[in-house]
N, C-alpha and C. Protein backbone atom coordinates (compact mmCIF):
# COMPACT_ATOMS: atom_id res chain seq x y z
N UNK A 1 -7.06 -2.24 -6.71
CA UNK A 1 -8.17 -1.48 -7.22
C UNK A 1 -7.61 -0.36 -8.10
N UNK A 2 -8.71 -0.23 -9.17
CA UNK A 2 -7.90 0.80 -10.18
C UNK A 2 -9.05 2.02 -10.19
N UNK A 3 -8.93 2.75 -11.20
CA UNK A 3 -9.47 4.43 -11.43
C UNK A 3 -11.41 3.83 -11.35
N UNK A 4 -11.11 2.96 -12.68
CA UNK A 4 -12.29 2.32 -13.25
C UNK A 4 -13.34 1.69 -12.41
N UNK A 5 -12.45 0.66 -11.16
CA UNK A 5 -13.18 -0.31 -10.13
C UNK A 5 -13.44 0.77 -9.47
N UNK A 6 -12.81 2.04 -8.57
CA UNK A 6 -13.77 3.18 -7.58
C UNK A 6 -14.69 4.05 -8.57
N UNK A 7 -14.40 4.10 -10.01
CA UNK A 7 -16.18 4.79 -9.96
C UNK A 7 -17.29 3.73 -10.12
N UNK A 8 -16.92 2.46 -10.57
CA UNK A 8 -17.79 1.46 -10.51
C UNK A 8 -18.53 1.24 -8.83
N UNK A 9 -17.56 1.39 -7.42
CA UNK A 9 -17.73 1.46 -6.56
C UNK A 9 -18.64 2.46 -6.33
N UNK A 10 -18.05 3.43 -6.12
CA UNK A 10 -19.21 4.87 -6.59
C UNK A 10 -20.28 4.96 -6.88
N UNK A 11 -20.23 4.30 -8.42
CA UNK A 11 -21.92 4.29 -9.11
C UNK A 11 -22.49 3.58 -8.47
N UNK A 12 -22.32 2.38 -7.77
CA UNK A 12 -23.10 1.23 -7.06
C UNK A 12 -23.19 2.08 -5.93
N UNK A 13 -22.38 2.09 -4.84
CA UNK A 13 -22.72 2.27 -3.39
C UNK A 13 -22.72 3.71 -2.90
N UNK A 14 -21.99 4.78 -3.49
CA UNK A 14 -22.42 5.88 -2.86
C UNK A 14 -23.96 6.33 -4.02
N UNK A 15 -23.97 6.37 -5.10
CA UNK A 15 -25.31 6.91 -5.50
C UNK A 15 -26.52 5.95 -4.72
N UNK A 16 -26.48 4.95 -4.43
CA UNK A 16 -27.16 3.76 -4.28
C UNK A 16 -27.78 4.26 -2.74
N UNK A 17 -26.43 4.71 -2.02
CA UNK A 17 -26.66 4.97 -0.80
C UNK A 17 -27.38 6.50 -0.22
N UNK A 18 -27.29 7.48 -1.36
CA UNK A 18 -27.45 8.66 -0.97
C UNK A 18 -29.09 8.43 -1.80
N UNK A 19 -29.46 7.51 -2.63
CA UNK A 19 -30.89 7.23 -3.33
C UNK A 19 -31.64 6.87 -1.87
N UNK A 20 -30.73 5.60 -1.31
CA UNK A 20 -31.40 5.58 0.34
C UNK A 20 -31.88 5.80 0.73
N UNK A 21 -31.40 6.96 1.40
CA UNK A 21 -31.43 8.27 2.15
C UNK A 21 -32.15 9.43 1.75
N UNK A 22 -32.69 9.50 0.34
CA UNK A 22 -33.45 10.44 -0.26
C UNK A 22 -32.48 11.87 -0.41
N UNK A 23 -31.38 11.42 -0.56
CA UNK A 23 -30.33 12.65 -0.76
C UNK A 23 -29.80 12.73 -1.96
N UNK A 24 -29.92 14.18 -2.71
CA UNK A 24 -29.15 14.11 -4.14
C UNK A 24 -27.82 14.70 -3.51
N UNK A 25 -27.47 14.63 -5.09
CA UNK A 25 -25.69 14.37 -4.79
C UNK A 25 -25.10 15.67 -4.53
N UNK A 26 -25.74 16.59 -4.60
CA UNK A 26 -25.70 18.09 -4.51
C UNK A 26 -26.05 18.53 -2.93
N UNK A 27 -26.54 17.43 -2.28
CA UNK A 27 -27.08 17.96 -0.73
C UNK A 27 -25.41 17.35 0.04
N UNK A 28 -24.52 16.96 -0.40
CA UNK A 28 -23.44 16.34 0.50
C UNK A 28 -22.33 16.97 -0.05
N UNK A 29 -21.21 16.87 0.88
CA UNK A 29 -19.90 17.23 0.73
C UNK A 29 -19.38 15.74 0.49
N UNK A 30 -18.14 15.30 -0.43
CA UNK A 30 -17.83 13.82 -0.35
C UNK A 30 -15.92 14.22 -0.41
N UNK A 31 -15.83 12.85 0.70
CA UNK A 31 -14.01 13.28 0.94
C UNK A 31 -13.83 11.97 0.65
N UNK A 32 -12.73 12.26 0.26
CA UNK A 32 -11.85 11.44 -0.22
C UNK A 32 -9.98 11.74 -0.31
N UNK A 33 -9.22 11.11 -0.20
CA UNK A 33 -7.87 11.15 0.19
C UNK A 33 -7.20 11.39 -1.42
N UNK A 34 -5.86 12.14 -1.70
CA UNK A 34 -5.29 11.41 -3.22
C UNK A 34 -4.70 10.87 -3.54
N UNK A 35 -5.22 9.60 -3.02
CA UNK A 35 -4.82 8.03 -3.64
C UNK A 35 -5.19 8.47 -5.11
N UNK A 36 -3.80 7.85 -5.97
CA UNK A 36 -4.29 7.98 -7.38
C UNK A 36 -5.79 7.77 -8.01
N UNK A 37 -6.10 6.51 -7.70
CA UNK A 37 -6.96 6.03 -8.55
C UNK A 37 -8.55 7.70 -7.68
N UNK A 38 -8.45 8.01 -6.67
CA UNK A 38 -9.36 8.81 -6.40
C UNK A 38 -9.10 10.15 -7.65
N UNK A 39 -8.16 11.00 -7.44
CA UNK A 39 -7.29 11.98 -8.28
C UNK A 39 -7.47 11.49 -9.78
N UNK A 40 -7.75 10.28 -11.05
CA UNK A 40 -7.71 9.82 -11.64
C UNK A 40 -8.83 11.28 -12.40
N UNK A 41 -8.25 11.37 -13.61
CA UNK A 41 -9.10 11.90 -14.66
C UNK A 41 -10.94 11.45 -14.58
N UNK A 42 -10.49 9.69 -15.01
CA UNK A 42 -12.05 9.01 -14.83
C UNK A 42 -12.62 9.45 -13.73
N UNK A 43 -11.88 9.67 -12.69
CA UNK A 43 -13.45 9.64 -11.80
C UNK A 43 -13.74 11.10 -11.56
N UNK A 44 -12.54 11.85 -10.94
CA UNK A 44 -12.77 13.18 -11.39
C UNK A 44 -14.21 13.84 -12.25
N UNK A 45 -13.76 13.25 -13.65
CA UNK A 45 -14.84 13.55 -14.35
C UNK A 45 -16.30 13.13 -13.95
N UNK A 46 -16.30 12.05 -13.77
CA UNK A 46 -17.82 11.02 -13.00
C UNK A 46 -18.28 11.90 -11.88
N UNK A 47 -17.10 12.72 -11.15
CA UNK A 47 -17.91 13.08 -10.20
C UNK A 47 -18.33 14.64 -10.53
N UNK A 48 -17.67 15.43 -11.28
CA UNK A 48 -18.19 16.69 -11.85
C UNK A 48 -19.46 16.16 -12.81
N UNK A 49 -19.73 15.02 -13.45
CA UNK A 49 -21.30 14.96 -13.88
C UNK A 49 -22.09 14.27 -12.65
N UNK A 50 -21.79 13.96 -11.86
CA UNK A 50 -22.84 14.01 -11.17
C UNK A 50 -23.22 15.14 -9.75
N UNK A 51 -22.40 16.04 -10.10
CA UNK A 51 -22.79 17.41 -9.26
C UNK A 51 -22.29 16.95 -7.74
N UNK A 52 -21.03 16.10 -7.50
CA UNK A 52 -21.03 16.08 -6.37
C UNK A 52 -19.27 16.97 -5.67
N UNK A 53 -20.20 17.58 -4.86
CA UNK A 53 -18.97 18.68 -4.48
C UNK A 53 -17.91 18.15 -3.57
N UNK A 54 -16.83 17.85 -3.72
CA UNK A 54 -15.65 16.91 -3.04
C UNK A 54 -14.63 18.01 -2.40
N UNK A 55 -14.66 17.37 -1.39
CA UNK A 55 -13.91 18.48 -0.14
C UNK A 55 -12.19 18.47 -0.67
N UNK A 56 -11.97 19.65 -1.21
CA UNK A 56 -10.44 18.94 -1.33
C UNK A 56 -9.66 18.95 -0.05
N UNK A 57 -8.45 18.18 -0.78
CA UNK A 57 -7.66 17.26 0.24
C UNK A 57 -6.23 17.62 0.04
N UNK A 58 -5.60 18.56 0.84
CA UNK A 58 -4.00 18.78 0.47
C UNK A 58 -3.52 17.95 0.44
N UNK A 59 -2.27 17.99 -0.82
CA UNK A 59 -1.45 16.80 -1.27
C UNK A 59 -0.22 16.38 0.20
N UNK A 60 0.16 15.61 0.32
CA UNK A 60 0.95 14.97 1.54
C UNK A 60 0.42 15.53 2.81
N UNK A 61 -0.90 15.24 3.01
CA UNK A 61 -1.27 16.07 3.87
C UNK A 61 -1.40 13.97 5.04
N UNK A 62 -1.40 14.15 6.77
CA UNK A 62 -1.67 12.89 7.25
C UNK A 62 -2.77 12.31 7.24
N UNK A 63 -2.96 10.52 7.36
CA UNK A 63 -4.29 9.86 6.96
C UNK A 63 -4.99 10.35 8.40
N UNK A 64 -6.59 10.87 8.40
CA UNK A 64 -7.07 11.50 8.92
C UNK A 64 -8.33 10.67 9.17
N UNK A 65 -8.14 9.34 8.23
CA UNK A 65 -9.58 8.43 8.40
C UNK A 65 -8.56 7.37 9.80
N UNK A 66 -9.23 7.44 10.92
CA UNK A 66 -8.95 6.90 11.81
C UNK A 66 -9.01 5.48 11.77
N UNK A 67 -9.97 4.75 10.87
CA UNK A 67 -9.98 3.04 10.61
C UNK A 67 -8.84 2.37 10.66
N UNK A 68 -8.19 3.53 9.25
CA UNK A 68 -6.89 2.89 8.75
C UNK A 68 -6.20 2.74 9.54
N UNK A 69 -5.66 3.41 10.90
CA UNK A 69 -4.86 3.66 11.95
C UNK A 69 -4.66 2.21 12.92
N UNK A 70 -6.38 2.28 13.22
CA UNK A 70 -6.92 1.27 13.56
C UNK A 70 -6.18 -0.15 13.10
N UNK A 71 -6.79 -0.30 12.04
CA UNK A 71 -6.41 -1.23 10.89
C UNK A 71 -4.66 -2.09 10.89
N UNK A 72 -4.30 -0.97 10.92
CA UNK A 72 -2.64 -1.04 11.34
C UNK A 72 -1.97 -1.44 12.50
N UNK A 73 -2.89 -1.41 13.27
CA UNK A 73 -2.49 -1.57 14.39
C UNK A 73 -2.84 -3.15 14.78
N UNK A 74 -4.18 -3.37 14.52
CA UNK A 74 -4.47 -4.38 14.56
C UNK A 74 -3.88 -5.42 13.81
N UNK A 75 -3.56 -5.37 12.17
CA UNK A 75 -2.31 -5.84 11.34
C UNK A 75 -1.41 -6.26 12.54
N UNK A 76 -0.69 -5.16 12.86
CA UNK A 76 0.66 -5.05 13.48
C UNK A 76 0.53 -5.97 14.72
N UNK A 77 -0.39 -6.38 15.66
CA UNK A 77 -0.34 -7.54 16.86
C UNK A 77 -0.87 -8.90 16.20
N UNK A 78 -1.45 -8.89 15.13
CA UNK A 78 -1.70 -10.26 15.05
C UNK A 78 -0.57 -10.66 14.31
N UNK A 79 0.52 -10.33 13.67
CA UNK A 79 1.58 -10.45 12.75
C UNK A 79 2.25 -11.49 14.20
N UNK A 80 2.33 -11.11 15.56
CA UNK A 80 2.92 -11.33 16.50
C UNK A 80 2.21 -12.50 17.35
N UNK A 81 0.43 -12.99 17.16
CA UNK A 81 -0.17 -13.63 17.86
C UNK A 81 -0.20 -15.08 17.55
N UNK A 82 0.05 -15.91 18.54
CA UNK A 82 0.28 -17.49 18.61
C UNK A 82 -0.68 -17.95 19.21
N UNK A 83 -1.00 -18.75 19.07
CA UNK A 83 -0.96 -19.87 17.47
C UNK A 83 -1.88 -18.74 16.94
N UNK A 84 -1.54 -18.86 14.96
CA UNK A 84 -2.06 -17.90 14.28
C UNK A 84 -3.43 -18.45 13.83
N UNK A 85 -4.49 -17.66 13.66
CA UNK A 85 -5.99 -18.36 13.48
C UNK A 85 -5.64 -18.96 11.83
N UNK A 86 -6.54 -19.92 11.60
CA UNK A 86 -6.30 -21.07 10.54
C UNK A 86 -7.30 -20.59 9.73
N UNK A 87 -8.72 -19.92 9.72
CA UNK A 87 -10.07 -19.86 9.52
C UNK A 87 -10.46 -18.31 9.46
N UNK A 88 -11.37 -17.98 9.26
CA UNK A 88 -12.48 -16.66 9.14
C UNK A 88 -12.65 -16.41 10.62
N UNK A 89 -13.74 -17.58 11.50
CA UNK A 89 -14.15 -17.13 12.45
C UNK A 89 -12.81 -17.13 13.60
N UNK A 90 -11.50 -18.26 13.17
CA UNK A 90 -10.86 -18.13 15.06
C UNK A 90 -10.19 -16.25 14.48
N UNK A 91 -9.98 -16.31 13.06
CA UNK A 91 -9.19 -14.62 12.94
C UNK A 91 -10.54 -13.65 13.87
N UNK A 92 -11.75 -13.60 13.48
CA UNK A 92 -12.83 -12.87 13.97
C UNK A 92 -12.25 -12.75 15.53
N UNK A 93 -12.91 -14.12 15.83
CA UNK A 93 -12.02 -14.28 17.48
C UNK A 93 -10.70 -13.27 18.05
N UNK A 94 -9.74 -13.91 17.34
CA UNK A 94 -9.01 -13.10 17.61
C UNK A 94 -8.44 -11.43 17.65
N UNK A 95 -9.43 -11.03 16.46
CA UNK A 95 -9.18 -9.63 16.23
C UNK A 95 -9.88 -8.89 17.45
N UNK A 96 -11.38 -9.63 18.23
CA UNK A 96 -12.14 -9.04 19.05
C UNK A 96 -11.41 -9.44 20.70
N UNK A 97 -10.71 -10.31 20.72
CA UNK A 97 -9.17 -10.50 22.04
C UNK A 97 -8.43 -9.42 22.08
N UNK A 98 -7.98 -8.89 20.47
CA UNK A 98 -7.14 -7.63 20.37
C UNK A 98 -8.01 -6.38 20.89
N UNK A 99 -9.26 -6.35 20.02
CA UNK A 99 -9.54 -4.85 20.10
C UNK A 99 -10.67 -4.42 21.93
N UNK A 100 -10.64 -5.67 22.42
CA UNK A 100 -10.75 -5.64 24.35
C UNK A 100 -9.37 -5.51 25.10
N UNK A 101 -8.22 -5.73 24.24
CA UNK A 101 -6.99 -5.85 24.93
C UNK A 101 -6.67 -7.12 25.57
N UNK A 102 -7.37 -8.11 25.09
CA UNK A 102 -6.95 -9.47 25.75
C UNK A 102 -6.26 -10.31 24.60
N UNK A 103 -4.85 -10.10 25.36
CA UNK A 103 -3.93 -10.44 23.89
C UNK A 103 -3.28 -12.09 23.92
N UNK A 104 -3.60 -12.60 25.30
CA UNK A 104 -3.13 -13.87 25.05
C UNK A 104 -3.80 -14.90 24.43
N UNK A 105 -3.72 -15.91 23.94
CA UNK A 105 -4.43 -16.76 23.54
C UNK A 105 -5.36 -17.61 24.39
């Protein structure tokens, strides 16, 4: 993903989502990490025209969105789980074995 694809993201799903909700862009705080493409001039700018006030984020500061953590972890046992799912649903399967703690097959 580049500068261009997250304000395209942006324009679609967070304006889309805060239209929702009956919220202008001025009623929210919006965070975000500085991954380049966030930090990027383009969006930067996209988001100073659309009035939305972005929490800054100290530079090398730790990932604080807990998913990712998540995410990693879960990565990290199925890298290790036998037999490896072939499909969409046995991976589904399996990710919900991991995240109950039932790790055998």
């Amino acid at each position: 993903m580049d500068a261009k694809m997250y304000r395209h993201i942006l324009e679609d799903s967070l304006l889309g989502t805060l239209h929702d909700h009956r919220l202008g862009p001025s009623t929210i705080i919006f965070q975000h990490d500085n991954d380049p493409k966030h930090t990027a001039r383009l969006v930067q700018e996209w988001l100073e025209h659309q009035n939305l006030l972005v929490l800054p984020w100290p530079p090398s500061s730790p990932d604080l969105n807990i998913i990712e953590n998540v995410w990693a972890e879960i990565k990290k046992r199925l890298e290790t789980y036998r037999p490896r799912p072939r499909n969409t649903e046995e991976l589904w399967r399996v990710v919900q074995k991991l995240c109950e703690g039932k790790e055998g097959s």
